[in-house]
C-alpha atoms as a PDB file:
ATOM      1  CA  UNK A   1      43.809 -23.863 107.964  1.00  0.00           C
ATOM      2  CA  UNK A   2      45.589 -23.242 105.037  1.00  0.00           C
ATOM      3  CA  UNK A   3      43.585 -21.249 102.264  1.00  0.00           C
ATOM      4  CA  UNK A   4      45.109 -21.220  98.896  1.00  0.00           C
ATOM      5  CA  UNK A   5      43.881 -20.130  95.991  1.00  0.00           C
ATOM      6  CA  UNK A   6      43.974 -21.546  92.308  1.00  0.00           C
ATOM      7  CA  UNK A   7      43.099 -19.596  88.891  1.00  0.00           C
ATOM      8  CA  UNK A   8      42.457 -20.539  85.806  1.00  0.00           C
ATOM      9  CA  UNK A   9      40.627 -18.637  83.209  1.00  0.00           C
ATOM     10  CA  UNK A  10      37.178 -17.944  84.445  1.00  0.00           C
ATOM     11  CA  UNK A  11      37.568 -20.833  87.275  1.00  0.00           C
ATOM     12  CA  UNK A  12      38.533 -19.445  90.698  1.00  0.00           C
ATOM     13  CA  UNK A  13      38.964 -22.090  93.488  1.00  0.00           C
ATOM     14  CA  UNK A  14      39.993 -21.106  97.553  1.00  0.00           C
ATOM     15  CA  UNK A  15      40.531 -24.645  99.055  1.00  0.00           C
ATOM     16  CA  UNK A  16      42.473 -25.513 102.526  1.00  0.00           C
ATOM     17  CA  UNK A  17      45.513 -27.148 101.087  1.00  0.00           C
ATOM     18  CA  UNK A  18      45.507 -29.367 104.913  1.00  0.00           C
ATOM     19  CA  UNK A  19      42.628 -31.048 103.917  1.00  0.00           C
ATOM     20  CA  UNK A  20      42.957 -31.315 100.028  1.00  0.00           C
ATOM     21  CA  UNK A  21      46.861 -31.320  98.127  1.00  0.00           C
ATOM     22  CA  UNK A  22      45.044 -30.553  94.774  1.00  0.00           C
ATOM     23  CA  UNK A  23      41.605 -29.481  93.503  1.00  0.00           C
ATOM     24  CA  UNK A  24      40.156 -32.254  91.390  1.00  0.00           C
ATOM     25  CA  UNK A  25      37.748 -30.977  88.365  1.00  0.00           C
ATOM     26  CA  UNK A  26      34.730 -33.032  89.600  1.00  0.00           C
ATOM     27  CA  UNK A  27      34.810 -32.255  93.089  1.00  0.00           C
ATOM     28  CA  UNK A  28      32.367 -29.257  92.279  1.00  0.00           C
ATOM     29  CA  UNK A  29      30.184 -31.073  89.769  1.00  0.00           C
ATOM     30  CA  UNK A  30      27.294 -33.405  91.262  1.00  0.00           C
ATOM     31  CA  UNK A  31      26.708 -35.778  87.747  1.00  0.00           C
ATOM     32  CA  UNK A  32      30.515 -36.808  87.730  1.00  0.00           C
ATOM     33  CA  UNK A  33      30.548 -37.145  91.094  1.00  0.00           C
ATOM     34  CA  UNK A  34      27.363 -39.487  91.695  1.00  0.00           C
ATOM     35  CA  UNK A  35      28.811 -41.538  87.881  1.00  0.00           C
ATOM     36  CA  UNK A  36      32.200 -41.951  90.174  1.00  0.00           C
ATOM     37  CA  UNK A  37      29.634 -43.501  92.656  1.00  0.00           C
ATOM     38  CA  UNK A  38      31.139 -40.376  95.235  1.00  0.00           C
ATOM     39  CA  UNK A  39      27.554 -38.947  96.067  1.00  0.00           C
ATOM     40  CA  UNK A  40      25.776 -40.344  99.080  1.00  0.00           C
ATOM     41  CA  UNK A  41      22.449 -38.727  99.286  1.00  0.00           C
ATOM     42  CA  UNK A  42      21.175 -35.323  98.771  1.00  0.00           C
ATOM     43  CA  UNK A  43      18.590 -32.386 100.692  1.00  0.00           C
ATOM     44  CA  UNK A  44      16.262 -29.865  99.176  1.00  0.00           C
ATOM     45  CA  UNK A  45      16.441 -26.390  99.906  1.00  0.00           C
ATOM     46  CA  UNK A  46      16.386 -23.383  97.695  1.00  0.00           C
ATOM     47  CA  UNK A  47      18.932 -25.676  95.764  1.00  0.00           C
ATOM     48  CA  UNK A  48      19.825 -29.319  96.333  1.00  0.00           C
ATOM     49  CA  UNK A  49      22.738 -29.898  99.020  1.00  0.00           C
ATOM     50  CA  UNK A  50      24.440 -33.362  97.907  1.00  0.00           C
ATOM     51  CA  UNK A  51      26.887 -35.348 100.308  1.00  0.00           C
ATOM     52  CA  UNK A  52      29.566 -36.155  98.696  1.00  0.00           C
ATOM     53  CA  UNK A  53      33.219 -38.220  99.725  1.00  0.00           C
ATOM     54  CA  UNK A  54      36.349 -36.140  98.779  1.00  0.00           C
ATOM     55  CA  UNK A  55      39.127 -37.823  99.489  1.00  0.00           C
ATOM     56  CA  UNK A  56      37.754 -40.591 101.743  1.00  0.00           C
ATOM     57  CA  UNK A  57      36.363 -38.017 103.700  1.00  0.00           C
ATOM     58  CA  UNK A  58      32.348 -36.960 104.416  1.00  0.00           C
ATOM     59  CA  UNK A  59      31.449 -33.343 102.704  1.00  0.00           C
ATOM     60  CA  UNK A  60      29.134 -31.411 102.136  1.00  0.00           C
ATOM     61  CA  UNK A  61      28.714 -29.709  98.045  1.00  0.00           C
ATOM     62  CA  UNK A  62      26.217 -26.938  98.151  1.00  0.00           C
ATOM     63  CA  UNK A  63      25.240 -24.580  95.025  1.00  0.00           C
ATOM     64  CA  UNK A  64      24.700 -20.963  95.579  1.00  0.00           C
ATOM     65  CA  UNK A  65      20.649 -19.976  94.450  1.00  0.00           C
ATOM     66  CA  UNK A  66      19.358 -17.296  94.898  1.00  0.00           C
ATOM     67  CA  UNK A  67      15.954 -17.159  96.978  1.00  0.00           C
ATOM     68  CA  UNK A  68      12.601 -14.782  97.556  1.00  0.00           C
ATOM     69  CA  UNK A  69      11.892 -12.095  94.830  1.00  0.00           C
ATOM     70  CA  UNK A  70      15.421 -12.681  93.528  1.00  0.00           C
ATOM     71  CA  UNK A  71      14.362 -16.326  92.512  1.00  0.00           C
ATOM     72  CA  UNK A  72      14.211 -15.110  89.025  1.00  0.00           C
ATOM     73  CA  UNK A  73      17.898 -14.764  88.893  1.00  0.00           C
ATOM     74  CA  UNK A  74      18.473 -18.533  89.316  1.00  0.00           C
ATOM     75  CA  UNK A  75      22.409 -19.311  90.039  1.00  0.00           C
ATOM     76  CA  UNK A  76      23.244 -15.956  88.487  1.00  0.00           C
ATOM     77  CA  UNK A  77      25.152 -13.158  91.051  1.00  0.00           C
ATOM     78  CA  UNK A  78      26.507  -9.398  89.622  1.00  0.00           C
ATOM     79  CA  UNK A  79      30.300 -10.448  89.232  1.00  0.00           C
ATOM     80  CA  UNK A  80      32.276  -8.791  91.169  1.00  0.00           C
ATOM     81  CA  UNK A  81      35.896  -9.016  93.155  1.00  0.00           C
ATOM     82  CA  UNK A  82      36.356 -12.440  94.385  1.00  0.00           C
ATOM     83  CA  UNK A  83      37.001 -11.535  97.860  1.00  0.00           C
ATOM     84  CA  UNK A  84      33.099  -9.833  97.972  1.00  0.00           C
ATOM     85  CA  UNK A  85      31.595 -12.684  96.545  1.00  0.00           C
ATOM     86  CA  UNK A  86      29.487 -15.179  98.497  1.00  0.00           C
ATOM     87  CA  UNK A  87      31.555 -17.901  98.256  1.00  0.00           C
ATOM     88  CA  UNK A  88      35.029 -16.320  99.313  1.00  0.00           C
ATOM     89  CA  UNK A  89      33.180 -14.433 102.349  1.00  0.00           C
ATOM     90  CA  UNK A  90      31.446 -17.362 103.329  1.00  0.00           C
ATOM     91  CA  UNK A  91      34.635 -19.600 103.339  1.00  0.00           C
ATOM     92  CA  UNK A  92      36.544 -17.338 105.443  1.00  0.00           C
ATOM     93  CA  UNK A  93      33.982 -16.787 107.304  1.00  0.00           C
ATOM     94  CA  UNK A  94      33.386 -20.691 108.407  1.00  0.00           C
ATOM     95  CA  UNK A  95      37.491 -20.615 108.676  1.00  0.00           C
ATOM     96  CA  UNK A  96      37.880 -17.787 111.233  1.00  0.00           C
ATOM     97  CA  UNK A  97      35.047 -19.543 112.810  1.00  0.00           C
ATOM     98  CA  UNK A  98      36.612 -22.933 112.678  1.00  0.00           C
ATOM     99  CA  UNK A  99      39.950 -21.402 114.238  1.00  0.00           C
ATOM    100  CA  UNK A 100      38.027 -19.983 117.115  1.00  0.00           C
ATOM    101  CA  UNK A 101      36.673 -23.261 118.139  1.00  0.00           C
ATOM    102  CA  UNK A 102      32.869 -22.402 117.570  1.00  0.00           C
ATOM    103  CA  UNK A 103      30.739 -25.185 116.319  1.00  0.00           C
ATOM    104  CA  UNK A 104      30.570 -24.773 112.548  1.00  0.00           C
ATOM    105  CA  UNK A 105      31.285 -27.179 109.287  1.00  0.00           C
ATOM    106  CA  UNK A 106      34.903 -26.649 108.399  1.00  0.00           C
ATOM    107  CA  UNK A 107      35.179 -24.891 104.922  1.00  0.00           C
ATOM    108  CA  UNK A 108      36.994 -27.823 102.045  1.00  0.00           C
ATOM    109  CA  UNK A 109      36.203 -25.286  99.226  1.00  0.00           C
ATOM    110  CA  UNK A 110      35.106 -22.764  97.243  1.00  0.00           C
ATOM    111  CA  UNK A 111      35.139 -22.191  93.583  1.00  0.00           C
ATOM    112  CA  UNK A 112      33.492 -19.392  91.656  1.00  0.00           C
ATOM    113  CA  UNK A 113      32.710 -19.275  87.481  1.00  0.00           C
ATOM    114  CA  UNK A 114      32.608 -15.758  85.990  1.00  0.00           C
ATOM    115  CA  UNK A 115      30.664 -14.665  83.320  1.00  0.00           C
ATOM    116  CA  UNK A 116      30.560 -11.484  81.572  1.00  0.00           C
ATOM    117  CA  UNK A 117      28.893  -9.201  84.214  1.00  0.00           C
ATOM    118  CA  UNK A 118      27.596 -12.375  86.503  1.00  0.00           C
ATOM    119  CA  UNK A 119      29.567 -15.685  88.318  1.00  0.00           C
ATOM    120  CA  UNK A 120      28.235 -18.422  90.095  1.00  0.00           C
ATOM    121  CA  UNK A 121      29.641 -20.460  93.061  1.00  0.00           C
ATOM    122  CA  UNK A 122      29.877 -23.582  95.270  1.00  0.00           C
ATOM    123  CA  UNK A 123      30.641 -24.100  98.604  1.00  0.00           C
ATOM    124  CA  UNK A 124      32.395 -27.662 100.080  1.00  0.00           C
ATOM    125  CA  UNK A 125      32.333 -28.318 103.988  1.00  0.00           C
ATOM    126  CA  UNK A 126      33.151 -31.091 106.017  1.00  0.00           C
ATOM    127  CA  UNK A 127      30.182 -32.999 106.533  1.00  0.00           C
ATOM    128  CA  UNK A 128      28.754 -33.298 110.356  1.00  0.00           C
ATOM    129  CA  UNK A 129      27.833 -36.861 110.658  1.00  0.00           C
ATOM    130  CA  UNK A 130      25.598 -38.326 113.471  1.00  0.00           C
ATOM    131  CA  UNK A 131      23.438 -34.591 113.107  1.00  0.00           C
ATOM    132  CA  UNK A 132      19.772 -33.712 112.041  1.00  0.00           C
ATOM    133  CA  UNK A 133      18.638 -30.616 111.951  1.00  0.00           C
ATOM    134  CA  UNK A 134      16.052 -28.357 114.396  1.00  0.00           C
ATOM    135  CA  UNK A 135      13.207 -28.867 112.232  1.00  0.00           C
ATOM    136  CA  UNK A 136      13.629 -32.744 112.015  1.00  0.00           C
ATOM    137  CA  UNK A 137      13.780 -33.521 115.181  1.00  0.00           C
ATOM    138  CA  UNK A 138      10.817 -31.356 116.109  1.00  0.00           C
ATOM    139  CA  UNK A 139       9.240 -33.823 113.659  1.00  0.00           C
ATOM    140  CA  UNK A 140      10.511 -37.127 115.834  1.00  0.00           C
ATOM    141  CA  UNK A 141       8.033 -39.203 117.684  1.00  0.00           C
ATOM    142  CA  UNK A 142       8.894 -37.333 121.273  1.00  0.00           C
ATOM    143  CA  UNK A 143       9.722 -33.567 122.503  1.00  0.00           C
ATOM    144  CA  UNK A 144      12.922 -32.552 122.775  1.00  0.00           C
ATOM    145  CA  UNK A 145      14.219 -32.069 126.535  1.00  0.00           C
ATOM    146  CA  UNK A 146      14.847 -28.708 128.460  1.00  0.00           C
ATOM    147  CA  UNK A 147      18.131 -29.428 128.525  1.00  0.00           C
ATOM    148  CA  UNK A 148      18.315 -29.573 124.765  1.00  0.00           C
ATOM    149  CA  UNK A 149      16.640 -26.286 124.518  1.00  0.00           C
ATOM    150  CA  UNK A 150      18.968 -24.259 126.587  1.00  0.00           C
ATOM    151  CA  UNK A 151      22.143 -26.211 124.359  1.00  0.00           C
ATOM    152  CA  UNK A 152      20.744 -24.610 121.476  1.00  0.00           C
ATOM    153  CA  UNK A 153      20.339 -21.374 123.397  1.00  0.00           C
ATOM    154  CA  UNK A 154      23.900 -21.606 124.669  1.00  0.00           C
ATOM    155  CA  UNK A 155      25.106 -22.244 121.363  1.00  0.00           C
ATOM    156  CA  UNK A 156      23.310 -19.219 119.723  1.00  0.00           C
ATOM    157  CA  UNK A 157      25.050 -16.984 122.986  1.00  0.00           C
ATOM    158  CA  UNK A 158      28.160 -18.526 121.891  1.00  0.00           C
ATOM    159  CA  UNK A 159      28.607 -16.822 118.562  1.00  0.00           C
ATOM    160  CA  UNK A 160      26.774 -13.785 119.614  1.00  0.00           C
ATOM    161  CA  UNK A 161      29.147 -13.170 122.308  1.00  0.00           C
ATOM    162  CA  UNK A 162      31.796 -13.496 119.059  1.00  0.00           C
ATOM    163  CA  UNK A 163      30.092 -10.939 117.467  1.00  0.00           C
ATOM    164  CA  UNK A 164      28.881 -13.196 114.777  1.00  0.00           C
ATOM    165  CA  UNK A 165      25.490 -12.522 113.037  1.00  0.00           C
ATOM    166  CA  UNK A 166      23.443 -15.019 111.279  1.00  0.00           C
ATOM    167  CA  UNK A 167      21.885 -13.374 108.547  1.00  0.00           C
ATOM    168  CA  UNK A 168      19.147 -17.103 108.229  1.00  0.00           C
ATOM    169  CA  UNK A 169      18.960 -18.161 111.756  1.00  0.00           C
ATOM    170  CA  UNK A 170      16.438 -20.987 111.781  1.00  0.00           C
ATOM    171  CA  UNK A 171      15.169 -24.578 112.745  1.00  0.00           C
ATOM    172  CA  UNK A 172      16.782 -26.032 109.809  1.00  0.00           C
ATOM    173  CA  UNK A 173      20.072 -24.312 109.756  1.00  0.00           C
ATOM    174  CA  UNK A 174      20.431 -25.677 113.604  1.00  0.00           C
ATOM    175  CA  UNK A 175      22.154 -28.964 113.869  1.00  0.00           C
ATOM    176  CA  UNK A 176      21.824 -31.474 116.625  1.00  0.00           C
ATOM    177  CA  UNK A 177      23.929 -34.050 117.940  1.00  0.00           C
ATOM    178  CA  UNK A 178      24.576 -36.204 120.289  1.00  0.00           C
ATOM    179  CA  UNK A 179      24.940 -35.291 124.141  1.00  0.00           C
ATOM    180  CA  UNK A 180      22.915 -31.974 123.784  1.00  0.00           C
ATOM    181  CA  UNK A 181      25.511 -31.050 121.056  1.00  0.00           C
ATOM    182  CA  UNK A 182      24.444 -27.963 118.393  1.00  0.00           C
ATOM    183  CA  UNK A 183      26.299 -26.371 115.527  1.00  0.00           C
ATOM    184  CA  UNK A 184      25.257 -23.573 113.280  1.00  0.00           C
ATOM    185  CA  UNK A 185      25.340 -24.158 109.641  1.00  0.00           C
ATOM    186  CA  UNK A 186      24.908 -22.104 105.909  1.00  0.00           C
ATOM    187  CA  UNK A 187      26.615 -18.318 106.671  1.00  0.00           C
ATOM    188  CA  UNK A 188      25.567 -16.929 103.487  1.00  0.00           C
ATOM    189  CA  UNK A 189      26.056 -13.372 104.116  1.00  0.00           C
ATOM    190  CA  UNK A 190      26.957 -14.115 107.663  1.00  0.00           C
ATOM    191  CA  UNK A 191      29.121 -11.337 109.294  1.00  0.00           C
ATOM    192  CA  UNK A 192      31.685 -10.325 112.227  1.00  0.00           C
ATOM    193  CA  UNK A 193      29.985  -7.840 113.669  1.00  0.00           C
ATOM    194  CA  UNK A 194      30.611  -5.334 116.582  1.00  0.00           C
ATOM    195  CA  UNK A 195      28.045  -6.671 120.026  1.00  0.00           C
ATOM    196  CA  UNK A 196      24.999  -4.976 120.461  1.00  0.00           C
ATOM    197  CA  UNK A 197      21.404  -6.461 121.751  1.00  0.00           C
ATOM    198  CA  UNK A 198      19.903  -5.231 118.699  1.00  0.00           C
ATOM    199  CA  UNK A 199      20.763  -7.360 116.198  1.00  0.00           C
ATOM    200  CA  UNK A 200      21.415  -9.853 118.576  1.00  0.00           C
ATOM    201  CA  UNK A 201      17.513 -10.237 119.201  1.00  0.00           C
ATOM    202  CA  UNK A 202      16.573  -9.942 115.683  1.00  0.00           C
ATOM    203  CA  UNK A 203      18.453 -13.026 115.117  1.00  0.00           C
ATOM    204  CA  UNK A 204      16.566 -14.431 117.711  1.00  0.00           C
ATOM    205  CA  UNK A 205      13.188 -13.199 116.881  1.00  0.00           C
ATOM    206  CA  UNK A 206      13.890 -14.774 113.450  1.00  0.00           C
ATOM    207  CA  UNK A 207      14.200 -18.267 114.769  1.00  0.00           C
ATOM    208  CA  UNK A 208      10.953 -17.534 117.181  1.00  0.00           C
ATOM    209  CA  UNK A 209       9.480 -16.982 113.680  1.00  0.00           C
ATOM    210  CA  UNK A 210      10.530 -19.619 111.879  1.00  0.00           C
ATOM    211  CA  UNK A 211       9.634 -22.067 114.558  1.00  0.00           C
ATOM    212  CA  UNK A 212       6.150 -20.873 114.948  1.00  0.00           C
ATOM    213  CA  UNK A 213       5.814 -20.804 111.087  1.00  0.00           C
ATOM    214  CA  UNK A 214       6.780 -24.258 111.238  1.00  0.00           C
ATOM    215  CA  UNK A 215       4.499 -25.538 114.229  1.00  0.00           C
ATOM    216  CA  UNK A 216       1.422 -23.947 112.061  1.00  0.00           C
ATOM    217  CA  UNK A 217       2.641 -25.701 108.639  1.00  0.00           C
ATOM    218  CA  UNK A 218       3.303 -29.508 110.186  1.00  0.00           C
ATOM    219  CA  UNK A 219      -0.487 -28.906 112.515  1.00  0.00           C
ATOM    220  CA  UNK A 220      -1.961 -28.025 108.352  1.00  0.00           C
ATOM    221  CA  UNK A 221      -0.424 -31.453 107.626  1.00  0.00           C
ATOM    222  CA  UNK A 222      -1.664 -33.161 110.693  1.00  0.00           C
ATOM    223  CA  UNK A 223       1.857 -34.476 111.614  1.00  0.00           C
ATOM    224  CA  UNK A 224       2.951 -33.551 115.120  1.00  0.00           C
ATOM    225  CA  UNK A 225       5.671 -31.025 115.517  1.00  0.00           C
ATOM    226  CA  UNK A 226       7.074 -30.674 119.111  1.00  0.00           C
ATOM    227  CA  UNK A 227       7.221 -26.907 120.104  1.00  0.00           C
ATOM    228  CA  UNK A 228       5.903 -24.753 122.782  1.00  0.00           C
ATOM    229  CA  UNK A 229       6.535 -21.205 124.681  1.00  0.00           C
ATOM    230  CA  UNK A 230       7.867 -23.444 127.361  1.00  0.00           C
ATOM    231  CA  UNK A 231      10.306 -24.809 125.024  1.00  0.00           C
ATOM    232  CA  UNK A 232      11.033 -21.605 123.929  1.00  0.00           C
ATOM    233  CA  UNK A 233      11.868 -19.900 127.659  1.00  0.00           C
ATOM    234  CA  UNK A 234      13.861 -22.864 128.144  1.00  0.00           C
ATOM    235  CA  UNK A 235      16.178 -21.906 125.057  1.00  0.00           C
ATOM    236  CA  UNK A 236      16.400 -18.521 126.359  1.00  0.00           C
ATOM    237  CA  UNK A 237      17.076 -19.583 129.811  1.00  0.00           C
ATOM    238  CA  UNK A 238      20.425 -20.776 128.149  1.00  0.00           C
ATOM    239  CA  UNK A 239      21.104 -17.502 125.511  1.00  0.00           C
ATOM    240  CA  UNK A 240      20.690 -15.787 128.873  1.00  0.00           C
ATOM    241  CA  UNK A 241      22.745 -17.675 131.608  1.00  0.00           C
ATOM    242  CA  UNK A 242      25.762 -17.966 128.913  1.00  0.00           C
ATOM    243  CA  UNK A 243      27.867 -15.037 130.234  1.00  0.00           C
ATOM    244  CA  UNK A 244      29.077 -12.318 127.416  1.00  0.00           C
ATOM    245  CA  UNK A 245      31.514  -9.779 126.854  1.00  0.00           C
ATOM    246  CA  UNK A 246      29.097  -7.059 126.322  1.00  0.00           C
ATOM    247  CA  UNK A 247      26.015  -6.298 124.830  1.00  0.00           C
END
């Protein structure tokens, strides 16, 4: 990784300079991208994710919104120093990650646009191709197998044992892949943080939730959704057997 940072006026861009030898003034903006026929599909979320090619190479362009009671607020963040805002954390973040090995988009760039007291900000990843998330392929036409139940567990003891917290942990910001492989994605006010059960099981008992929340919604819709307390003990089965510095 190489970050490196460019300035100009009220435009603040981090980018890896290994990956990218310039920032291009579209790379952040979906409309010129998709007229330069460089956007390849999109996903809804509290904004819309689009997957873009920079450079002959898969990515990932996501705009910072703001979700829950601050919904009001839009795009719009209290400006402050670019190293506390989302963006610049969250590259790091995925960098130090990224350097350690964990299973995690690597961070393209960042760019943040200040105004008066409030900025806004984008996020570009490499893409992970071949992947669908947690929730989709709860969705597919057959159950996931133990085995890929304690991967995701495994995973999730992975970056606890790093001391990393997930401040979103849930079936859609788990990605699946091939062979039983799982990354963790979107570390919006993500963390290093020292090890301790606590929060470790919080994170935990937030995916439990969202999972169950989601079982209830797709059985509303009458569309199956594969999930059980069996699959869940399996996943556990895996946090647990995954051995740990310290807890």
């Amino acid at each position: 990784m190489n970050p490196t940072e460019k300035h100009d006026g009220t435009q603040h861009v981090l980018y890896d300079a290994d990956q990218l030898s310039d920032i291009k003034p579209m790379m952040f903006d979906p409309v010129a991208l998709q007229q330069a026929g460089l956007v390849h599909g999109s996903a809804e979320g509290r904004g819309t994710t689009h997957f873009i090619e920079l450079d002959g190479k898969p990515c990932v362009l996501r705009h910072y919104r703001r979700g829950g009671l601050a919904r009001l607020l839009g795009d719009c963040y209290l400006r402050r120093t670019l190293p506390q805002t989302r963006a610049w954390r969250e590259w790091h973040l995925l960098a130090n990650l990224s350097v350690q090995g964990l299973p995690v988009p690597r961070p393209v760039a960042a760019q943040v646009i200040t105004h008066g007291l409030f900025y806004r900000a984008d996020l570009v990843m490499q893409r992970l191709e071949g992947t669908c998330s947690l929730s989709q392929a709860l969705k597919g036409d057959s159950a996931l197998p133990g085995k890929q139940w304690k991967a995701i567990g495994q995973c999730i003891r992975r970056f606890h044992a790093a001391g990393v917290y997930h401040a979103d942990l849930n079936a859609h910001n788990i990605l699946l892949g091939a062979e039983e492989k799982v990354w963790l994605i979107d570390f919006d006010r993500g963390e290093i943080r020292p090890s301790a059960n606590d929060w470790q099981q919080a994170n935990l008992a937030r995916l439990r939730r969202s999972l169950g929340k989601l079982s209830v919604l797709q059985g509303a819709l009458h569309q199956g959704f594969h999930f059980t307390n069996a699959d869940w003990q399996q996943l556990m089965l895996g946090w647990e057997a995954t051995s740990v510095s310290a807890n």
